[in-house]
Structures are given as C-alpha cells and as structure tokens.
Protein backbone atom coordinates (compact mmCIF):
# COMPACT_ATOMS: atom_id res chain seq x y z
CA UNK A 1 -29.11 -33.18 -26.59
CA UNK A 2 -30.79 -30.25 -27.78
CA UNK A 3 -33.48 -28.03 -26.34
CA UNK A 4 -35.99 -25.93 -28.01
CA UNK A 5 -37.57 -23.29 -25.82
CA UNK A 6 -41.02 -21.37 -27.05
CA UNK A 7 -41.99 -18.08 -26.29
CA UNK A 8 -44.57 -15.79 -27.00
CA UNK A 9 -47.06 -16.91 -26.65
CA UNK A 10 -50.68 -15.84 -24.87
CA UNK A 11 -54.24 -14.51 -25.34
CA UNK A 12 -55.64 -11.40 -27.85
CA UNK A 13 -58.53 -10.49 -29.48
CA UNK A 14 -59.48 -11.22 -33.03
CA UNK A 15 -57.72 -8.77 -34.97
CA UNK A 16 -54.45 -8.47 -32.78
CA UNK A 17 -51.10 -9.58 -32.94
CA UNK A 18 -48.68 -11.96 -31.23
CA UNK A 19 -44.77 -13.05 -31.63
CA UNK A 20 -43.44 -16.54 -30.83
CA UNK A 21 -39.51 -17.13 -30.30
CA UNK A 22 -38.19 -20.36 -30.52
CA UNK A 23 -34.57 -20.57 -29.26
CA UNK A 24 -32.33 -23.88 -29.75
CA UNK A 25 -29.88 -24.76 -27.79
CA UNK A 26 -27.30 -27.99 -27.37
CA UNK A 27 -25.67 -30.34 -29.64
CA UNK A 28 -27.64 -29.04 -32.75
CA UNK A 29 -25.65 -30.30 -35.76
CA UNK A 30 -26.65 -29.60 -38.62
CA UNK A 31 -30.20 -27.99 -39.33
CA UNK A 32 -32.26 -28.03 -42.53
CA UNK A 33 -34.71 -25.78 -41.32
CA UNK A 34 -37.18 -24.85 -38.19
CA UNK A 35 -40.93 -24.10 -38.18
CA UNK A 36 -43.93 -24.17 -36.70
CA UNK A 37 -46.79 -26.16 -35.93
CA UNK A 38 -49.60 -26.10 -34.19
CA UNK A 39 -52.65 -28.18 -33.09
CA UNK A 40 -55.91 -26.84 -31.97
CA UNK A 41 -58.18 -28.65 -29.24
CA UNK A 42 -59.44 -31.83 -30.47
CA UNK A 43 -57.37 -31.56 -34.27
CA UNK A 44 -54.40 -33.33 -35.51
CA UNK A 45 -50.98 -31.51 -35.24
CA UNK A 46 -50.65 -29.40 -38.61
CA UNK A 47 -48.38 -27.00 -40.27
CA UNK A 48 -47.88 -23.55 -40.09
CA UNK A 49 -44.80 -22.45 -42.07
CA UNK A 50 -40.84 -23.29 -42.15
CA UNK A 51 -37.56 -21.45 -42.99
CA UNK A 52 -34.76 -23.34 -44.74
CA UNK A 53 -31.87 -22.50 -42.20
CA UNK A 54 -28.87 -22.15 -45.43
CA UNK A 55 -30.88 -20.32 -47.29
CA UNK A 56 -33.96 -18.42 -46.02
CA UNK A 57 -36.92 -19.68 -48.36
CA UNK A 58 -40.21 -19.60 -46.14
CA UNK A 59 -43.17 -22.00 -46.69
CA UNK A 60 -46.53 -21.15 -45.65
CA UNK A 61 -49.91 -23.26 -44.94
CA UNK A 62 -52.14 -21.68 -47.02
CA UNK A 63 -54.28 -20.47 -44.68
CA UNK A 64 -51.76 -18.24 -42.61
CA UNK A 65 -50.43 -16.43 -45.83
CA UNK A 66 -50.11 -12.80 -45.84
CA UNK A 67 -51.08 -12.69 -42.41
CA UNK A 68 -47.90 -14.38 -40.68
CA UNK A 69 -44.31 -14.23 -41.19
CA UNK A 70 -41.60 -16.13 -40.52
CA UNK A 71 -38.00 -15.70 -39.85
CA UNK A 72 -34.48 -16.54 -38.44
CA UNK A 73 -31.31 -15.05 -36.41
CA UNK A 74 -29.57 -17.78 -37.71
CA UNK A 75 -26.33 -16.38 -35.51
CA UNK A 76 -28.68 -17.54 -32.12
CA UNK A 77 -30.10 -20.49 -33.86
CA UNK A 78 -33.58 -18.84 -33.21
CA UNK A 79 -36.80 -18.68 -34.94
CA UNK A 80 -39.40 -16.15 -34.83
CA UNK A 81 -43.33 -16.35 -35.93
CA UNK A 82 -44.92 -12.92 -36.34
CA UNK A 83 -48.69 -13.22 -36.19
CA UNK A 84 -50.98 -10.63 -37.37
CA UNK A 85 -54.41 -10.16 -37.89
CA UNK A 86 -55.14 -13.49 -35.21
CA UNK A 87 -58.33 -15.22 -36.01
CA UNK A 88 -60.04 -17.46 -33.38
CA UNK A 89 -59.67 -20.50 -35.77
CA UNK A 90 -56.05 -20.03 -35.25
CA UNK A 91 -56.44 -20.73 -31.39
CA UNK A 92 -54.51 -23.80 -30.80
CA UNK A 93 -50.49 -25.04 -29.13
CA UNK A 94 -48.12 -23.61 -31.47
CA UNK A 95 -44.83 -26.42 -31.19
CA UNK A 96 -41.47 -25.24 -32.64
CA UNK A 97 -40.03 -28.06 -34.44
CA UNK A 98 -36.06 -28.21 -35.89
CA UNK A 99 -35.47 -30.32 -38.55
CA UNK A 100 -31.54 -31.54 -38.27
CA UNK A 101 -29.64 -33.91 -40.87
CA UNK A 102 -30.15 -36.80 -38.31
CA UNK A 103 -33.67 -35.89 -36.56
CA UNK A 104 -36.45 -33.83 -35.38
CA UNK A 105 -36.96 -32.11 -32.39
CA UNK A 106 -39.87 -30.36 -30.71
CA UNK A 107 -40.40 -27.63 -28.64
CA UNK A 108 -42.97 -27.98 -25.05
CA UNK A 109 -45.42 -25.88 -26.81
CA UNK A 110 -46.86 -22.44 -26.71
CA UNK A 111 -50.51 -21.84 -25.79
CA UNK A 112 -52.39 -18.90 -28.70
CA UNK A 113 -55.52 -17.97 -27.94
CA UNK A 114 -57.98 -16.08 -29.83
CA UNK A 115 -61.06 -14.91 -28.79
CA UNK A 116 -62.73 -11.79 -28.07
C-alpha cells in the first residue's frame, strides 16, 4: 500500500508565497513521475505541473508558469511545489498524485488559500 502525505499548505495574501511537500511512503514500485493537482470550489480537478521521477523534466499548466516550481528528493521519494507570487484564482485543494508503472495514487489534499 502506499501513502502520500501533503504538507504545506495554508492561507496568504495575494502576492505571497507558500511550499507544499508531498512525501510517499510504502510499497511504491516503480514511479513515472509525481505532481500536483488541484481543484478549486465548485471546478473540476485540474493540473498543475509534474516531474518525471528518472529524469527530472517538469511540466507546467500554463497558467502557473514562471510563478511555480517544481521539484524532487528523489532519495525520500518526495515532491515539493514552490509557489510564488499566489493569486486568489489559485485558491483551491492542491492533491499530490504519484503516477507508478501499475497505478495512481492520491494524496488527502492540501487546503491554499488566497485572499487578502
């Protein structure tokens, strides 16, 4: 079984700055890569970005680039999500998700809010 546990997460105004932590944990296997999503109030579940786990390429949703960054300790199976200049339109659950050769799993979620 594997676990995914979010941290991070939290309230700031517009402008500010806020790090999520994803940590995995159990029978992982093999995994392709981990990333984020995140869904605000009354919206579909969308994308935020990804990190091939092998080989480090990033992926961004077009409307986080330049402003968030993504990485990987890839020795603690851990991902990270660096947020910077937070907008209110990115208020919303941020989910960790780990893609493995077999599956996907989630994390509980992360509450981001945004607001001034």
């Amino acid at each position: 079984q594997v676990q995914l546990v979010e941290s991070g997460g939290g309230s700031v105004r517009p402008g500010g700055s806020l790090r999520l932590s994803c940590a995995a944990s159990g029978s992982i296997g093999s995994i392709i890569d981990m990333g984020w999503y995140r869904q605000a109030p009354g919206k579909e579940r969308e994308f935020v970005a990804t990190i091939n786990w092998s080989i480090g390429n990033t992926l961004y949703t077009d409307s986080v680039k330049g402003r968030f960054t993504i990485s990987r300790d890839y020795a603690r199976n851990t991902v990270s999500l660096q947020m910077n200049s937070l907008k209110p339109e990115d208020t919303a659950v941020y989910y960790c998700n780990l893609r493995g050769s077999a599956t996907d799993y989630w994390g509980q979620g992360t509450l981001v809010t945004v607001s001034s």
